[in-house]
N, C-alpha and C. Protein backbone atom coordinates (compact mmCIF):
# COMPACT_ATOMS: atom_id res chain seq x y z
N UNK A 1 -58.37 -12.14 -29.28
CA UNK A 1 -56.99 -11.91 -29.59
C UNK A 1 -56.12 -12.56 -28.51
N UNK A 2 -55.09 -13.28 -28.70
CA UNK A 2 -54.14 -13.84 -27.83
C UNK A 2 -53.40 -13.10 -27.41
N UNK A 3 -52.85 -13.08 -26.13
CA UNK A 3 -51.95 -12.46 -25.78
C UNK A 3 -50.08 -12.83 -25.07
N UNK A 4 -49.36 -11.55 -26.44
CA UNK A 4 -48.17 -12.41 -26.25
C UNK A 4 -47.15 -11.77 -24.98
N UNK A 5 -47.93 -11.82 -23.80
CA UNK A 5 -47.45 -11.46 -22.77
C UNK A 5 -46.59 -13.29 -21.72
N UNK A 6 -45.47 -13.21 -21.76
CA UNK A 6 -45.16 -14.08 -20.93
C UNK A 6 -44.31 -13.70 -19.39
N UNK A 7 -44.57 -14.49 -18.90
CA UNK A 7 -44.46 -14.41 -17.09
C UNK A 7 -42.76 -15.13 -17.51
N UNK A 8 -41.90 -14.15 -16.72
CA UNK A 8 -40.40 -14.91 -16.31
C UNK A 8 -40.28 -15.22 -14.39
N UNK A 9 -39.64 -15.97 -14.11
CA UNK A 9 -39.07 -15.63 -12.93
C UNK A 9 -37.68 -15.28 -12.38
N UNK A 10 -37.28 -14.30 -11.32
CA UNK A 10 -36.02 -13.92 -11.88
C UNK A 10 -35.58 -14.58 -10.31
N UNK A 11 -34.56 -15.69 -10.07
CA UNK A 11 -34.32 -15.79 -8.65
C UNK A 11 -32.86 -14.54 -8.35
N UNK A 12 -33.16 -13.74 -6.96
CA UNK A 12 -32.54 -12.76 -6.18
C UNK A 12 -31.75 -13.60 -5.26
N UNK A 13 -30.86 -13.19 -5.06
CA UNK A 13 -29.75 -13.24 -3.44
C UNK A 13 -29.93 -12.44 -2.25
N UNK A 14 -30.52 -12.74 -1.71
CA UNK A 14 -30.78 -11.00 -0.56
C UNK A 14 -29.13 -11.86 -0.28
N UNK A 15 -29.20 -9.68 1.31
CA UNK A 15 -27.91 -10.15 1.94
C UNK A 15 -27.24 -11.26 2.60
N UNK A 16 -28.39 -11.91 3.25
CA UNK A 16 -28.21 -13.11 4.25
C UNK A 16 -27.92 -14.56 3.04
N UNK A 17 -27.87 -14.55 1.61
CA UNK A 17 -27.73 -15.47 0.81
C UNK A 17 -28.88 -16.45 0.84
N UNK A 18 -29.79 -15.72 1.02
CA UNK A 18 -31.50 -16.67 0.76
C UNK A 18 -31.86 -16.01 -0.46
N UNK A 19 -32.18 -17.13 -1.09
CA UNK A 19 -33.40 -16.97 -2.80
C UNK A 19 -34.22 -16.59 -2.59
N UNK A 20 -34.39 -15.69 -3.44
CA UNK A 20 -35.76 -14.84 -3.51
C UNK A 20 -36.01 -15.35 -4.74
N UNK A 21 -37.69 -14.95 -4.94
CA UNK A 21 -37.79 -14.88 -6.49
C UNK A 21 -38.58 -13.89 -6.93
N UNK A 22 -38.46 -13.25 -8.36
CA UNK A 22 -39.88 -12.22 -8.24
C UNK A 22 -39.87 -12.36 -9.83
N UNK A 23 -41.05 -12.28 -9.85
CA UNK A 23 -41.81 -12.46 -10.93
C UNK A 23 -42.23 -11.11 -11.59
N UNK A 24 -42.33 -11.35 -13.48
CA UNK A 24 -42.23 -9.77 -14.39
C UNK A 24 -42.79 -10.73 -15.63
N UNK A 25 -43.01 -10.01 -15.99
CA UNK A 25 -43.91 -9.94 -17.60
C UNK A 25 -43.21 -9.63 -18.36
N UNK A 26 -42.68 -9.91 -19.61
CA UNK A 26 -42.29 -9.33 -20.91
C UNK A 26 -43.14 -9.48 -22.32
N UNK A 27 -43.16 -8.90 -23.05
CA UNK A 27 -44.23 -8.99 -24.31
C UNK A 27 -42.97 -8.73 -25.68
N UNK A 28 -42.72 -9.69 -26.15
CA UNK A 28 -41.83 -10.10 -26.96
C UNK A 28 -42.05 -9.44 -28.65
N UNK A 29 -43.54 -8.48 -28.59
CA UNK A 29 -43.44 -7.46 -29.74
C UNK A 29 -43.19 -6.29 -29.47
N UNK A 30 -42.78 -5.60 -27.89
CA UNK A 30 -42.74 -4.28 -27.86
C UNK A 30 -40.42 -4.55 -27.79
N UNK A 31 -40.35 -3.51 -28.90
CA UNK A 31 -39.13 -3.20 -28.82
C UNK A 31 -38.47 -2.46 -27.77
N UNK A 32 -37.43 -2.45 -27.89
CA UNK A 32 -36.30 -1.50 -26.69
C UNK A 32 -36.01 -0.23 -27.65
N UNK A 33 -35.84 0.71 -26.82
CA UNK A 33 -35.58 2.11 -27.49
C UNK A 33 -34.32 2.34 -27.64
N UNK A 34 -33.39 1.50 -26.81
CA UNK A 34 -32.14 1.98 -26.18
C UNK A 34 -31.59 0.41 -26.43
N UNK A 35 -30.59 0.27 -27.37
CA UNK A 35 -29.98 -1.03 -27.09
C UNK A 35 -29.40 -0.92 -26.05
N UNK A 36 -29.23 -2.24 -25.27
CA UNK A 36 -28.06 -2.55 -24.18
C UNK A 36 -26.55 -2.73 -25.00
N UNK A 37 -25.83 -2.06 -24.02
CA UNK A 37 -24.23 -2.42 -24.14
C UNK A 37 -23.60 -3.27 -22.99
N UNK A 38 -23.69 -5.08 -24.08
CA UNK A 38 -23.17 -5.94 -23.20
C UNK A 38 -21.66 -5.85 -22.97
N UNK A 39 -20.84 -5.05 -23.81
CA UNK A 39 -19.14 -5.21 -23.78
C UNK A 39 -19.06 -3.96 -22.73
N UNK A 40 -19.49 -4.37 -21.07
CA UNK A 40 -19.28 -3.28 -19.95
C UNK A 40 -17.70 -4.14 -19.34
N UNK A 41 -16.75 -2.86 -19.52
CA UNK A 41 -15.50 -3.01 -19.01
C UNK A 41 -15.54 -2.77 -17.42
N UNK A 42 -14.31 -3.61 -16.99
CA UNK A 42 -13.96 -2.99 -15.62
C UNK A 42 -13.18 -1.82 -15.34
N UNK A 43 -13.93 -1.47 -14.06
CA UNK A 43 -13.63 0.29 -14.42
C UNK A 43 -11.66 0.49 -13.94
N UNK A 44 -11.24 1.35 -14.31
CA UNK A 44 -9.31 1.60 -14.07
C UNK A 44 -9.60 1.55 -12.66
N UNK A 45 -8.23 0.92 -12.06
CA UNK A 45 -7.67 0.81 -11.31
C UNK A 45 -6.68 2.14 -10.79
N UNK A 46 -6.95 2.33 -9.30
CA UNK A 46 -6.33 3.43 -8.45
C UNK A 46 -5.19 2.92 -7.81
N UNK A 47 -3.99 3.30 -7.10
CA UNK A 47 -3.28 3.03 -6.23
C UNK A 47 -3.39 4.08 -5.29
N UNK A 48 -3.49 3.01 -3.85
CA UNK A 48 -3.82 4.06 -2.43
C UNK A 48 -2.62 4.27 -2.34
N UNK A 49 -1.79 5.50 -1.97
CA UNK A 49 -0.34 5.48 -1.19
C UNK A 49 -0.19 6.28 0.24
N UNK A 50 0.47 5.47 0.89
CA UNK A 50 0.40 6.35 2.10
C UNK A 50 1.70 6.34 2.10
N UNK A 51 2.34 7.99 2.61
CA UNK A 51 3.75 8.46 2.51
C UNK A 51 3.70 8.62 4.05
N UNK A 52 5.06 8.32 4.05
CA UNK A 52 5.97 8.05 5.46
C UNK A 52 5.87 9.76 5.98
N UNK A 53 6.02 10.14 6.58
CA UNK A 53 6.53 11.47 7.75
C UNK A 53 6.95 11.34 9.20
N UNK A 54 7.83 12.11 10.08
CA UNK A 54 8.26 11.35 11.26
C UNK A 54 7.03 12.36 11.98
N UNK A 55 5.97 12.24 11.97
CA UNK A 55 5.04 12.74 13.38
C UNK A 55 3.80 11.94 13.20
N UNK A 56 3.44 11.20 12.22
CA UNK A 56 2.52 10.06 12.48
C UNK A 56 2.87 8.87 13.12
N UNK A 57 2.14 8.36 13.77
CA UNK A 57 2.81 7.16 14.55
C UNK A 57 2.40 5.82 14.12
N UNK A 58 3.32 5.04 14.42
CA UNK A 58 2.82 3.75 13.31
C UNK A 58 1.58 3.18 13.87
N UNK A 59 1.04 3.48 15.19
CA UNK A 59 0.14 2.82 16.06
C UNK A 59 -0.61 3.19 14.65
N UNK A 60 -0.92 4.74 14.35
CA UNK A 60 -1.80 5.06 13.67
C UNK A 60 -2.17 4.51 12.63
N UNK A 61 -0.97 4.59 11.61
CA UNK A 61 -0.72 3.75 10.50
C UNK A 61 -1.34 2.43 10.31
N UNK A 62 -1.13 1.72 11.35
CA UNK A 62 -1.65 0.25 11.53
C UNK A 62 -3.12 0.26 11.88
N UNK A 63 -3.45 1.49 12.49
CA UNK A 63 -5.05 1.02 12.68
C UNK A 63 -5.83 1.40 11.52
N UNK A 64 -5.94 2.82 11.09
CA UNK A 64 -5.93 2.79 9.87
C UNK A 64 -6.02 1.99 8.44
N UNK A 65 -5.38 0.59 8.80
CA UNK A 65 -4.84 -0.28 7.58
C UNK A 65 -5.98 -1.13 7.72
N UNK A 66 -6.28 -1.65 8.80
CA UNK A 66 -6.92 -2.75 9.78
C UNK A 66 -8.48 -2.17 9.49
N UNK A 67 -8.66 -1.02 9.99
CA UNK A 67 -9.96 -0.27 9.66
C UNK A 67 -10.75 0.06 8.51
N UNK A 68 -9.59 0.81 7.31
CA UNK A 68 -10.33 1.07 6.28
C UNK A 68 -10.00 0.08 5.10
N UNK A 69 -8.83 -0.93 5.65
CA UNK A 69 -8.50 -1.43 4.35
C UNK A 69 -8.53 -3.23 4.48
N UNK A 70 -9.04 -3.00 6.01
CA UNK A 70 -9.25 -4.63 6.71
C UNK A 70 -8.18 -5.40 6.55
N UNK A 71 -7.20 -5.28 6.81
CA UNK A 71 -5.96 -5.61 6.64
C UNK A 71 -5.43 -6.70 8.28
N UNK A 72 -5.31 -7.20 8.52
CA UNK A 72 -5.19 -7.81 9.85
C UNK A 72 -3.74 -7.36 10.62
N UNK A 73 -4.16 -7.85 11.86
CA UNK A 73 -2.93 -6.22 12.52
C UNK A 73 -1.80 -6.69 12.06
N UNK A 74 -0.97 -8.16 11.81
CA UNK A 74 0.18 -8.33 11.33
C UNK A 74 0.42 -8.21 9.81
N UNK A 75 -0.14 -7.90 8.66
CA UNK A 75 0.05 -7.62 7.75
C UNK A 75 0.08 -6.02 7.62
N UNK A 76 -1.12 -5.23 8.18
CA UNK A 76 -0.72 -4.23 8.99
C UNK A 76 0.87 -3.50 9.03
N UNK A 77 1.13 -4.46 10.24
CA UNK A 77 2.56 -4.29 10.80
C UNK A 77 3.29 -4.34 9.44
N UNK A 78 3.08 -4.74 9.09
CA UNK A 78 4.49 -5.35 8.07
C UNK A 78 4.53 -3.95 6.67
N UNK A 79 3.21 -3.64 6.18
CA UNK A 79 2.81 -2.31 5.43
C UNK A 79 3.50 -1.15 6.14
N UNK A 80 3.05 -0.82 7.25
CA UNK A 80 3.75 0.24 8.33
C UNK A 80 5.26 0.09 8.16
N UNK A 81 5.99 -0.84 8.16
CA UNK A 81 7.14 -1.05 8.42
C UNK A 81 7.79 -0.72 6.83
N UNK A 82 6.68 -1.01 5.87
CA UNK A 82 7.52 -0.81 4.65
C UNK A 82 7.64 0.64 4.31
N UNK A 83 6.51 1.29 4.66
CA UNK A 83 5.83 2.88 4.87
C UNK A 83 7.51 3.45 5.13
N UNK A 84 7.79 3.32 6.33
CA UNK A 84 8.64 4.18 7.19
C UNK A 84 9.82 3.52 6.58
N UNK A 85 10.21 2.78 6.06
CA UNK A 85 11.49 1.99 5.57
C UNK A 85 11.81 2.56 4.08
N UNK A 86 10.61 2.27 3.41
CA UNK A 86 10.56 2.93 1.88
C UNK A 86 10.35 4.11 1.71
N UNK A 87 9.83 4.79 2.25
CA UNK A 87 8.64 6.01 2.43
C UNK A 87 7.64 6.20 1.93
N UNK A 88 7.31 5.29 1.44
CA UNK A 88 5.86 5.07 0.78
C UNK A 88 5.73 3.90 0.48
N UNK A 89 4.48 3.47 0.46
CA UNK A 89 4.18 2.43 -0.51
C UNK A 89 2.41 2.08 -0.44
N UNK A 90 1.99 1.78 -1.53
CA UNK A 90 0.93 1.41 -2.22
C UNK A 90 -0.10 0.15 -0.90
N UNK A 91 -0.88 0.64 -0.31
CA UNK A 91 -2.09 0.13 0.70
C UNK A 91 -3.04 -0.19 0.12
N UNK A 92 -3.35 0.07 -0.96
CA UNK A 92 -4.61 -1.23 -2.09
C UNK A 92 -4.70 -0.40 -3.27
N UNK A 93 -5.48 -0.70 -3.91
CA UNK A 93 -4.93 -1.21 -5.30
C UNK A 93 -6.80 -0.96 -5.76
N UNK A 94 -7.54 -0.04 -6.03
CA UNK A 94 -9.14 -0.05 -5.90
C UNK A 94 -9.67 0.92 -7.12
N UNK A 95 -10.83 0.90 -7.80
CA UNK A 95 -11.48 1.41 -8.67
C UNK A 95 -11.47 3.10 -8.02
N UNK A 96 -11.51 4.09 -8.76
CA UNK A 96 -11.36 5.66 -8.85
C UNK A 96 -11.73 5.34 -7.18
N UNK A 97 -13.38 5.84 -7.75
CA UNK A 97 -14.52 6.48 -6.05
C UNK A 97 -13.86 5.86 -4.76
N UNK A 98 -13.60 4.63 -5.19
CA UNK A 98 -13.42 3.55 -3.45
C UNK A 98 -12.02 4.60 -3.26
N UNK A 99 -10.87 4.15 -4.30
CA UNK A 99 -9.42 4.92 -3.86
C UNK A 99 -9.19 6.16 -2.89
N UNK A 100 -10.42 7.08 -3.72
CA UNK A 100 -10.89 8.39 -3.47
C UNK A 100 -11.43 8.57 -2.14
N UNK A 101 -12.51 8.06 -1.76
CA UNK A 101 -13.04 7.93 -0.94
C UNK A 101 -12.24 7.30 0.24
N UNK A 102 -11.66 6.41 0.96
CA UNK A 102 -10.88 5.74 1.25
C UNK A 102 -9.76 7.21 1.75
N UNK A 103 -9.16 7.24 0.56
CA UNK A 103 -8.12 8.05 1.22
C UNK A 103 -8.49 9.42 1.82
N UNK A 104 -9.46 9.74 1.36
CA UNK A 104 -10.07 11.07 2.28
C UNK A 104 -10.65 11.13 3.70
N UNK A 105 -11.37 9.75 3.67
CA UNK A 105 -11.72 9.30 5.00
C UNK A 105 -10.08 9.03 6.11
N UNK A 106 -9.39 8.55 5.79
CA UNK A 106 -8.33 8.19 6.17
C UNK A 106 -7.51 10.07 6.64
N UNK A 107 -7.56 10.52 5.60
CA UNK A 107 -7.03 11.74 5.98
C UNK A 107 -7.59 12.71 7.31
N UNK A 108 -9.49 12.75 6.85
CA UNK A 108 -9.88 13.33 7.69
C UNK A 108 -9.63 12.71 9.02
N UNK A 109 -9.16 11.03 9.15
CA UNK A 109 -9.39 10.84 10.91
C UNK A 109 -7.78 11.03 11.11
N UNK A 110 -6.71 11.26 10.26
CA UNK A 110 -5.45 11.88 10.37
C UNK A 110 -5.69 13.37 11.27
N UNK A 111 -6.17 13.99 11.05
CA UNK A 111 -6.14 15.39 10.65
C UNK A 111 -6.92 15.39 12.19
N UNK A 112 -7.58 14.93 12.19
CA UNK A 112 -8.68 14.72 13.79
C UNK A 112 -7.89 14.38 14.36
N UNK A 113 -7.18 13.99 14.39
CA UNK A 113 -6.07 13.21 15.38
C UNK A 113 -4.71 14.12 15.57
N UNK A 114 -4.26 15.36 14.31
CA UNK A 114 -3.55 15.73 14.42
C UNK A 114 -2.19 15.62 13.89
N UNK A 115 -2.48 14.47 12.69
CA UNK A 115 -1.16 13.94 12.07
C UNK A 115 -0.99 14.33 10.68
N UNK A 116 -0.17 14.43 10.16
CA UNK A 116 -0.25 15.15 9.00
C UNK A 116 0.17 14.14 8.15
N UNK A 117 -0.36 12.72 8.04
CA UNK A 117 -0.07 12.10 7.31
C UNK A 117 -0.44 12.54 5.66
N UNK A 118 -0.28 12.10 4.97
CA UNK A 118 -0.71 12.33 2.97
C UNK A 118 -0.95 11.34 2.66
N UNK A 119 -1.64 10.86 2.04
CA UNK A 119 -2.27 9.77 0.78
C UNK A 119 -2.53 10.04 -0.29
N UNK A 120 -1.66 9.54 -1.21
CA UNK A 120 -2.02 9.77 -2.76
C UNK A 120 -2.97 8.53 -2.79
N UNK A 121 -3.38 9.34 -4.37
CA UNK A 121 -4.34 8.64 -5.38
C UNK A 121 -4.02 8.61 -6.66
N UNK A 122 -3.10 7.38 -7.26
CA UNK A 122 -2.55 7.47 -8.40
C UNK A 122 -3.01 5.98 -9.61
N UNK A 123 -3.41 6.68 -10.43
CA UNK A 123 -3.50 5.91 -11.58
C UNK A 123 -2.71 4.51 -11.69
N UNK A 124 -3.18 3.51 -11.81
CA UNK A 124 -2.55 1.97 -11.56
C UNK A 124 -1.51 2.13 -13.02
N UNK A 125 -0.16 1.53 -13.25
CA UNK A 125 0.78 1.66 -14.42
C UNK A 125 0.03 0.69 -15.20
């Protein structure tokens, strides 16, 4: 009996951007149980906001920006400045978890520090 087992190779990216390759078998009479769903959307969009108050300090503000949102210290500056000018404004723009995550981390090293800054997490318009 022949066998309708064929060898694929699949080439990988590790982190450092070197090809990998690894090798798998498929047998082209055993069915899938579970179709795949190729129409995968991108997931909604969050807005980070950080609101102005006069007992956080912009030092803070700016490191903060630089840290969790990699922002470089003069763009930074310039966010901070809109913060305290506007009283808020929108620090990225990220899928639910990251938004979420992000601004909680941000809060807790607020709060360690003693500042009572706030960060919303609002649904992109």
């Amino acid at each position: 009996m022949r066998s309708l087992t064929t060898t694929h190779t699949l080439l990988l990216y590790n982190e450092q951007g070197t090809i990998m390759t690894q090798e798998f078998e498929s047998n082209p009479s055993v069915e899938a149980k579970i179709k795949p769903n190729h129409a995968l959307q991108e997931p909604p969009l969050f807005k980070v906001i950080y609101i102005n108050d006069e007992v956080t300090s912009m030092d803070f503000v700016v490191d903060t920006l630089c840290e969790y949102f990699s922002y470089n210290p003069d763009t930074a500056s310039t966010i901070t400045a809109d913060i305290h000018r506007d009283g808020a404004a929108t620090v990225a723009v990220l899928p639910y978890e990251i938004a979420e995550q992000k601004g909680i981390e941000v809060t807790l090293e607020a709060r360690s520090k003693g500042f009572p800054l706030q960060i919303k997490v609002e649904a992109e318009a």
